[in-house]
Protein backbone atom coordinates (compact mmCIF):
# COMPACT_ATOMS: atom_id res chain seq x y z
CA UNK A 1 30.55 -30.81 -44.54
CA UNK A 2 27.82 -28.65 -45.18
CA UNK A 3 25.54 -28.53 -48.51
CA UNK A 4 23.52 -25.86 -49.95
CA UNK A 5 20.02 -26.25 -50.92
CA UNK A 6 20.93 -25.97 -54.60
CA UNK A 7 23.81 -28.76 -54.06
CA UNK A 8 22.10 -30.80 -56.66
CA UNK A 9 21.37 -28.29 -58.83
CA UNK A 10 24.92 -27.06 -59.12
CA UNK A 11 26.01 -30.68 -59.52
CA UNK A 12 23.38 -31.36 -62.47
CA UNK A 13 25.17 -28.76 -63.95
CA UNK A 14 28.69 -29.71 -63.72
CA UNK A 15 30.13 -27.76 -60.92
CA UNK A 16 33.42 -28.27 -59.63
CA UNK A 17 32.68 -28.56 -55.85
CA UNK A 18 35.34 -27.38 -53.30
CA UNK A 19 34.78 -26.98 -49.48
CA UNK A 20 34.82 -23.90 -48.27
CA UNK A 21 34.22 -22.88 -44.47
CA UNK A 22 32.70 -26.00 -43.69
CA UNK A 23 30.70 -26.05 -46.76
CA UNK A 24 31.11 -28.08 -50.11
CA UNK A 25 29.85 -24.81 -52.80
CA UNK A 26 30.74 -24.64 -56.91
CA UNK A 27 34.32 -23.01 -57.78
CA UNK A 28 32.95 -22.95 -61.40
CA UNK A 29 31.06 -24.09 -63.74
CA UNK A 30 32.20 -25.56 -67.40
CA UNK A 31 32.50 -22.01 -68.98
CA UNK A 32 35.40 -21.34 -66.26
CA UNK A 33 36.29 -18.53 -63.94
CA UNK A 34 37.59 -16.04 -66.25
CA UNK A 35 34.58 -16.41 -68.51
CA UNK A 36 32.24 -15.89 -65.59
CA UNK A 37 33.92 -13.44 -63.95
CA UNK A 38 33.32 -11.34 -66.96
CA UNK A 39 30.02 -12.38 -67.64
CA UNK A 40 29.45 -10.52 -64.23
CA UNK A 41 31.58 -7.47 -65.25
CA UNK A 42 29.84 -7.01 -68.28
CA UNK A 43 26.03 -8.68 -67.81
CA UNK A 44 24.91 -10.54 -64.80
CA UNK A 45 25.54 -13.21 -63.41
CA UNK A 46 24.15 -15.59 -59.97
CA UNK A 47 26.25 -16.85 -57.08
CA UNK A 48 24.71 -19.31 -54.60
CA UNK A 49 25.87 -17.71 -51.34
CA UNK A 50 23.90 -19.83 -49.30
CA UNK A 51 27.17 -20.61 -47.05
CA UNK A 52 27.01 -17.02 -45.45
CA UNK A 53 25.07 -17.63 -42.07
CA UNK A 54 21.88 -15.81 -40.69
CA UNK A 55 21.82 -15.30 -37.37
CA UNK A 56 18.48 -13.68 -36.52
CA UNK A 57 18.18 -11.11 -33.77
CA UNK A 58 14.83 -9.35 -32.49
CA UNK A 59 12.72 -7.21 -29.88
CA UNK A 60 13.13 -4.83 -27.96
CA UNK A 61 16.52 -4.97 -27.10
CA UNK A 62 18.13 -6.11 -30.39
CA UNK A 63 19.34 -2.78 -32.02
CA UNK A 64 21.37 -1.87 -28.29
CA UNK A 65 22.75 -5.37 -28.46
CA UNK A 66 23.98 -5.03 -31.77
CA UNK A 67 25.20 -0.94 -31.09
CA UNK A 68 26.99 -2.03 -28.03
CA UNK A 69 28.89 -4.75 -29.78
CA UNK A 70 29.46 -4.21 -33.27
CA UNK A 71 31.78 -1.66 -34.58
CA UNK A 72 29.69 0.86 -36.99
CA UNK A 73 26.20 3.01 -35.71
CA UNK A 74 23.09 1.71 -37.25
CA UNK A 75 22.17 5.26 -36.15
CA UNK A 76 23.24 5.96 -39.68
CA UNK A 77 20.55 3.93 -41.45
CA UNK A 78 17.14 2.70 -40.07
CA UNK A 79 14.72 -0.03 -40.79
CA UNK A 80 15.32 -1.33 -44.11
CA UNK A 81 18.52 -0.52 -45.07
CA UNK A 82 21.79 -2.82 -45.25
CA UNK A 83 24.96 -2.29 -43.05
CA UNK A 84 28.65 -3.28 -43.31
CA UNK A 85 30.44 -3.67 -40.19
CA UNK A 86 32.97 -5.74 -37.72
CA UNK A 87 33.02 -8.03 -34.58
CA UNK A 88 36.54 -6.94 -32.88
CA UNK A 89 38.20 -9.10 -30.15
CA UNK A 90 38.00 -7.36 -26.55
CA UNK A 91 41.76 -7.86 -26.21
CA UNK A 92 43.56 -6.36 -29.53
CA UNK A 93 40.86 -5.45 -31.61
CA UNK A 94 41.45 -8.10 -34.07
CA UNK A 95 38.56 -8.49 -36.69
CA UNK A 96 37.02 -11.52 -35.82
CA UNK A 97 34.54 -11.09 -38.56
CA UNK A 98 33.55 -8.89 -41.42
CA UNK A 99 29.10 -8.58 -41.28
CA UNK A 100 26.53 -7.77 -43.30
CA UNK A 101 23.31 -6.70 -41.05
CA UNK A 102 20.00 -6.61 -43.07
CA UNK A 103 17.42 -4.12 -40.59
CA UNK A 104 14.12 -5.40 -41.40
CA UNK A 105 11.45 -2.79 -42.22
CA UNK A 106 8.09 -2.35 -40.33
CA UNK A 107 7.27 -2.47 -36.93
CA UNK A 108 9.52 -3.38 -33.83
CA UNK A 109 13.11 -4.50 -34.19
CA UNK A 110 14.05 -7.58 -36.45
CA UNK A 111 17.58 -7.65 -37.91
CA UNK A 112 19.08 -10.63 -39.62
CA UNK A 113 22.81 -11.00 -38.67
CA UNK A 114 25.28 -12.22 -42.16
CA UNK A 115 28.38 -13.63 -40.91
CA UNK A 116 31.07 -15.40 -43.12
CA UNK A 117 30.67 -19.18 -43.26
CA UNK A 118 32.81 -20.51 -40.79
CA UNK A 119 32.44 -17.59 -37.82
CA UNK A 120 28.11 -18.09 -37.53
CA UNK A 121 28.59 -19.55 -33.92
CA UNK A 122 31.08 -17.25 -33.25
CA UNK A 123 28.92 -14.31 -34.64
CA UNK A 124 25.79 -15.90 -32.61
CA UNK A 125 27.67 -16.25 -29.04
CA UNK A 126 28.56 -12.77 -28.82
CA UNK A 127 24.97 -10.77 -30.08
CA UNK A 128 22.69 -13.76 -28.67
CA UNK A 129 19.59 -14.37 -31.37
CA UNK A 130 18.74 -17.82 -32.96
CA UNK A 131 20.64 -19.09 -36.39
CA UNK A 132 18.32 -19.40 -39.79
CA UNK A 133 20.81 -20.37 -42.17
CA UNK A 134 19.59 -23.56 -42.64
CA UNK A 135 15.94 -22.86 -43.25
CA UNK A 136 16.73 -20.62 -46.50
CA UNK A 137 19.25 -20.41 -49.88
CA UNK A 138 21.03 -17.04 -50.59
CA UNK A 139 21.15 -16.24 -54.17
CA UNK A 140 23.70 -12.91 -55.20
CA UNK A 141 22.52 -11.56 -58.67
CA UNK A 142 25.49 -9.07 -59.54
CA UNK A 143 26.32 -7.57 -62.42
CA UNK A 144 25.80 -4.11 -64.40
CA UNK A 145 22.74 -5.68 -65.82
CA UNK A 146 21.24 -7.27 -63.22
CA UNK A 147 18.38 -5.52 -62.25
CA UNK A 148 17.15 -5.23 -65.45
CA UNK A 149 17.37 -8.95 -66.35
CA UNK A 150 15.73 -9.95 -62.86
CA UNK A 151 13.12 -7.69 -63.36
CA UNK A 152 11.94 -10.09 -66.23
CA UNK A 153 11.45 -12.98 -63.66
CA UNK A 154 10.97 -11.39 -60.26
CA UNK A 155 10.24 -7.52 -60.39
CA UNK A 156 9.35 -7.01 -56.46
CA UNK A 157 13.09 -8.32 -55.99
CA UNK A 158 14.26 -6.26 -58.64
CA UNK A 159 12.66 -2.93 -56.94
CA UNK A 160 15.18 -3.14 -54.31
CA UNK A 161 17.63 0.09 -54.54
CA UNK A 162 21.71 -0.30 -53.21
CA UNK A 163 22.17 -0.99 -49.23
CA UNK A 164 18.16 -1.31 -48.98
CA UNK A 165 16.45 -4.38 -47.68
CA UNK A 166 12.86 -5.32 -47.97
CA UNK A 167 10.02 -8.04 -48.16
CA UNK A 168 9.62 -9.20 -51.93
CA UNK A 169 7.38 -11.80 -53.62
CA UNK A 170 8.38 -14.59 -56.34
CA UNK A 171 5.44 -16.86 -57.42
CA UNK A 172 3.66 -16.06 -53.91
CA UNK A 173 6.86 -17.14 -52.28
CA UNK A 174 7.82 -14.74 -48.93
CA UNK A 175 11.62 -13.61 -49.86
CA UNK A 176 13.75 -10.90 -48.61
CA UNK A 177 16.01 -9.12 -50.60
CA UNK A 178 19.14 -6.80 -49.68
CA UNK A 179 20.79 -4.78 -52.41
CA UNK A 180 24.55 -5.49 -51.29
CA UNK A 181 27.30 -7.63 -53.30
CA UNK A 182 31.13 -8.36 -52.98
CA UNK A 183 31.46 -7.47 -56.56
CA UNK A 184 32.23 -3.79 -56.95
CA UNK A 185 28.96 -4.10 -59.62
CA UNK A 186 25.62 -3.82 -58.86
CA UNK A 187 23.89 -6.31 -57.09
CA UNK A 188 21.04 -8.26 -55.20
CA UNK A 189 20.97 -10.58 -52.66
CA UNK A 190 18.15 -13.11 -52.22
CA UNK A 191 17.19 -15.14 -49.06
CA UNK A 192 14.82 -17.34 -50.60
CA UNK A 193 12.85 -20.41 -48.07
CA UNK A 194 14.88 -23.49 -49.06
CA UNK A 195 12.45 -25.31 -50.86
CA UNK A 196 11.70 -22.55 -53.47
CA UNK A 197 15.60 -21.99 -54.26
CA UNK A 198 16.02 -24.54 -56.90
CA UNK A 199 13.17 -23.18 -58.65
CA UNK A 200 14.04 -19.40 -58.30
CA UNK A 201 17.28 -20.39 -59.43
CA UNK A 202 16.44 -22.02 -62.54
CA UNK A 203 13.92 -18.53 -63.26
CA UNK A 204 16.93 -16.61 -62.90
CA UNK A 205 19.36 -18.57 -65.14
CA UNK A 206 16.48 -18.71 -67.17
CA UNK A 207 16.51 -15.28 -68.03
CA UNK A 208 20.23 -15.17 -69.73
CA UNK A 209 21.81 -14.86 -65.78
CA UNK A 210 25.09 -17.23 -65.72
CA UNK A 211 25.78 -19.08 -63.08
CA UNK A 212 28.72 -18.14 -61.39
CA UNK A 213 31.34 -19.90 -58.47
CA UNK A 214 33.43 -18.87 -55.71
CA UNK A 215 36.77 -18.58 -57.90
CA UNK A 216 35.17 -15.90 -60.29
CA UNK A 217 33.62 -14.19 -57.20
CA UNK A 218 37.16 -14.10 -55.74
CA UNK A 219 39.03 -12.50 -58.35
CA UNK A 220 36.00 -10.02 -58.42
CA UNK A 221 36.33 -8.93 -54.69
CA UNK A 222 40.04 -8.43 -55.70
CA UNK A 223 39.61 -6.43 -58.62
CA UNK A 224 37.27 -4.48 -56.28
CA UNK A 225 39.92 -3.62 -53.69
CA UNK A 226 37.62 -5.86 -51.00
CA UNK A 227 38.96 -8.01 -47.90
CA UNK A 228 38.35 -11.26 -47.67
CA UNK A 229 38.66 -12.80 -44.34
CA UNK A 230 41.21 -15.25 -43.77
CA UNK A 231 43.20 -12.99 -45.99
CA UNK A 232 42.60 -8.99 -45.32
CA UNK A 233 41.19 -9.42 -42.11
CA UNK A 234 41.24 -11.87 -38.91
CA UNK A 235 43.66 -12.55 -36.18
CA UNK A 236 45.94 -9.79 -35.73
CA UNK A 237 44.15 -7.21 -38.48
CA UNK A 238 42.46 -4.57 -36.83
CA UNK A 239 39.94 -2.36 -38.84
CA UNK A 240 42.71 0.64 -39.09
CA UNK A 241 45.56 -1.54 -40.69
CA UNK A 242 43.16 -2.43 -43.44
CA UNK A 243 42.02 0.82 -44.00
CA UNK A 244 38.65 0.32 -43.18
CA UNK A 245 38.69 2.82 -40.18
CA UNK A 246 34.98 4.18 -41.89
CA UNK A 247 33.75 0.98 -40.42
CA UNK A 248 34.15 2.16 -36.91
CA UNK A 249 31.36 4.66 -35.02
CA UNK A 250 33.76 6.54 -32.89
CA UNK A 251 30.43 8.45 -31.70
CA UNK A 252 29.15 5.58 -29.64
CA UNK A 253 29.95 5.23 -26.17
CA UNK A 254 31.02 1.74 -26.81
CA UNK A 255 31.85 -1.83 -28.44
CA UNK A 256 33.65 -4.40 -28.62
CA UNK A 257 37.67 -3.92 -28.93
CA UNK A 258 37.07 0.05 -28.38
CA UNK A 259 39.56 0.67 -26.00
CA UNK A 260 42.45 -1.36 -27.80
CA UNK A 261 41.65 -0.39 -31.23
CA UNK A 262 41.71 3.63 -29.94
CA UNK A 263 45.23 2.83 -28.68
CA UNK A 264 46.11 1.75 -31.91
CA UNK A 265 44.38 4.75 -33.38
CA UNK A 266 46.51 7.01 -30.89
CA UNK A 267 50.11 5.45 -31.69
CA UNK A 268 49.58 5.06 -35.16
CA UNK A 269 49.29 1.22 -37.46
CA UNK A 270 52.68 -0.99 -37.52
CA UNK A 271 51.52 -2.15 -41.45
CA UNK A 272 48.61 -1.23 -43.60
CA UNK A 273 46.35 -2.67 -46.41
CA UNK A 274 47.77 -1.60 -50.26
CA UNK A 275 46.84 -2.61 -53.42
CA UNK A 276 49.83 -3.59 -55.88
CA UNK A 277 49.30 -3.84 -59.83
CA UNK A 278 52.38 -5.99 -61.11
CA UNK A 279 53.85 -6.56 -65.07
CA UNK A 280 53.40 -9.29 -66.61
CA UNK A 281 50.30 -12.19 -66.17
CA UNK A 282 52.54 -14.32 -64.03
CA UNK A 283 49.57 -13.61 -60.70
CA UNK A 284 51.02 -13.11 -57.05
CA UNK A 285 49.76 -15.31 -54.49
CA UNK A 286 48.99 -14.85 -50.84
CA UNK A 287 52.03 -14.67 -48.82
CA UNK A 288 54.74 -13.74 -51.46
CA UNK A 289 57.20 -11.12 -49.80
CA UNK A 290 57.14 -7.69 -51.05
CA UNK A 291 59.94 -6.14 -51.25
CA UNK A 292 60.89 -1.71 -51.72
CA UNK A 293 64.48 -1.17 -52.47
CA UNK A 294 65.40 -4.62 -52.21
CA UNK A 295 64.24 -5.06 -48.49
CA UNK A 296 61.30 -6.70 -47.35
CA UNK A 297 58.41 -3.96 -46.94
CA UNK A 298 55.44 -6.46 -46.66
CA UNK A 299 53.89 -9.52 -47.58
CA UNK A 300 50.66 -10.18 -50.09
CA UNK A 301 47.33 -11.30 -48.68
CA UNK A 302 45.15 -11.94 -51.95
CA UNK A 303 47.06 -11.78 -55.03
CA UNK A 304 45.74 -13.09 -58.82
CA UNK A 305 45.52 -12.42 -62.66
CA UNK A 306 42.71 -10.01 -63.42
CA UNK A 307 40.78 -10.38 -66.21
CA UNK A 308 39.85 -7.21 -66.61
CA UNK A 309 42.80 -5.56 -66.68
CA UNK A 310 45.01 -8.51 -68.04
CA UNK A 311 47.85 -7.78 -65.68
CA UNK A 312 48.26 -9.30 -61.86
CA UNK A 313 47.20 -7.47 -59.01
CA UNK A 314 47.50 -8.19 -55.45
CA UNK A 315 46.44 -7.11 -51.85
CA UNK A 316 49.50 -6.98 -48.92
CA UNK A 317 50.05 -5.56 -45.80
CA UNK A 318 53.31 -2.91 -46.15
CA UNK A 319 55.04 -0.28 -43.73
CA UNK A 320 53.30 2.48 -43.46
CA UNK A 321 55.77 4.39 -45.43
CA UNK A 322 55.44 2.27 -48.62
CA UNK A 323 52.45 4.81 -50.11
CA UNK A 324 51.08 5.03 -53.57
CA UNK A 325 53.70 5.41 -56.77
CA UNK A 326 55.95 3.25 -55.12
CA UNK A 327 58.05 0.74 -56.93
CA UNK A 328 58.28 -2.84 -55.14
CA UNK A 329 58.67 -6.26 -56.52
CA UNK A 330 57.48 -9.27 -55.14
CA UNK A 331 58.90 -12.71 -54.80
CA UNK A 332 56.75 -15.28 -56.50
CA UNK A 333 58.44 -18.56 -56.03
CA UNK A 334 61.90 -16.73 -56.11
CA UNK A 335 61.34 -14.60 -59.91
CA UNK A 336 60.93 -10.61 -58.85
CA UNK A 337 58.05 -9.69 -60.47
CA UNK A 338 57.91 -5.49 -60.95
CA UNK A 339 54.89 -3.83 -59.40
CA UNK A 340 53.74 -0.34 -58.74
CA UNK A 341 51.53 0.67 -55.31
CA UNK A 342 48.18 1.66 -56.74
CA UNK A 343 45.10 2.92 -55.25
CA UNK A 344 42.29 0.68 -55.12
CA UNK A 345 39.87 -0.46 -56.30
CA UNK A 346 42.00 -1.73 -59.19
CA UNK A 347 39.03 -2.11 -61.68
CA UNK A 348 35.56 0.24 -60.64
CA UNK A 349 32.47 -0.97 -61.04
CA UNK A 350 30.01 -0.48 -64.19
């Protein structure tokens, strides 16, 4: 098991500690999930994300490696910008992970590589390049006010605008900074050396930032309409049955999974990716059947209470002919709870 630079930190302050992917990281803290999943909706709050890998990748050949594997064109963007996109399998296009890929600025060709926790190797085997993850901390500051709080403690990191990526310095310590999240709020992410992170944490918190664990950061993503591997995406899922066919360049020549995710594309998607708000606070859970005139249309992927909109909400995977405005009800532990297909995200940003 795997431990965070800020393990003691987060146990000093009396984090409930799961494993996750390999690595033991806070659920929550003693305010709760609900409490700091609002804190985040309506001020700012800090995640330590420091269990997402880094797989580095430079010279002259890295942005070709990366086009000819990964699914979306960093055409699009250049040096210093932020990318979302997906590793496929060669054989049915299955995601095999969901990637963040920071393009350094400045001269020559320097991307860092953000895979989920438990697919860095993975990640690493197929675009070559060395790991970092265990030479820094990842800090996520989200939250409608969290630029302006950061600025207060760390302005350079602050400056950084949505999907950008750039050098910034905190008490004359080197950091890079991405402006991405999993939120649906604003957001920063900070890869911070290891042996400054306890410190730049405690600035942050410092300046009225809550701390914040996986479980609030989960209902978040859901409220957000956002996959989660393991859940939305992975063996089986291809990009087009989770609607996330923006994802893939079309354009290029190639990558990996091309040719059997364009047959897919040409016969059409057996199931896709809905988003289902249900009556009542009793949440739906992941793998609940969902049922449209009393047959089974689907099952649920990511299903919870949102505190937002104090009602449940869930993700599932339906026949393509289950569209928006329809009535379904899903089977939670054998009571039909009613539900509506709505679009998503359920709950927008800011």
């Amino acid at each position: 098991m795997q431990r965070s630079p800020l393990d003691a930190v987060h146990r000093a302050a009396g984090a409930r500690m799961v494993p996750f992917g390999g690595w033991e990281m806070p659920l929550e803290y003693a305010s709760g999930t609900i409490a700091e999943h609002l804190a985040c909706r309506r001020d700012a709050v800090v995640f330590d994300v420091s269990h997402l890998g880094t797989v580095r990748v430079e010279g002259a050949d890295a942005r070709d490696t990366l086009q000819a594997t990964l699914t979306n064109d960093l055409g699009k963007i250049g040096p210093g910008r932020a990318q979302y996109t997906h590793l496929l399998d060669e054989a049915d296009a299955s995601v095999l992970d969901d990637i963040i890929v920071w393009w350094h600025p400045g001269e020559g060709e320097r991307f860092d590589v953000m895979p989920n926790a438990s697919n860095t190797e993975r990640v690493r085997a197929a675009i070559g390049g060395s790991e970092t993850t265990s030479g820094r901390a990842v800090l996520a500051v989200q939250g409608p006010a969290a630029h302006d709080r950061l600025a207060g403690v760390f302005p350079d990191g602050a400056a950084i605008g949505r999907f950008r990526v750039g050098p910034a310095s905190w008490r004359g310590v080197a950091c890079t900074v991405a402006g991405t999240g999993y939120t649906g709020e604003r957001g920063l992410e900070i890869a911070a050396p290891a042996e400054a992170a306890a410190d730049l944490w405690h600035a942050i918190t410092g300046a009225g930032i809550e701390p914040a664990g996986l479980g609030a950061r989960d209902t978040l993503r859901l409220e957000a309409g956002l996959p989660l591997h393991g859940h939305e995406l992975g063996p089986g899922i291809t990009p087009l049955q989770a609607g996330l066919g923006w994802v893939v360049a079309w354009g290029k020549p190639a990558f990996r999974g091309r040719a059997a995710l364009g047959a897919e594309r040409d016969r059409g998607v057996s199931r896709q990716l809905v988003g289902i708000a249900t009556e009542g606070r009793r949440p739906p859970r992941a793998g609940c059947a969902v049922l449209a005139d009393d047959e089974v249309a689907g099952v649920v992927t990511s299903g919870n209470f949102s505190p937002v909109l104090g009602h449940g909400i869930a993700l599932a995977f339906v026949r393509p002919d289950v569209g928006a405005g329809t009535t379904v009800a899903i089977d939670v532990r054998g009571a039909r709870v009613a539900g509506t297909v709505v679009p998503t995200p359920f709950v927008k940003g800011g």
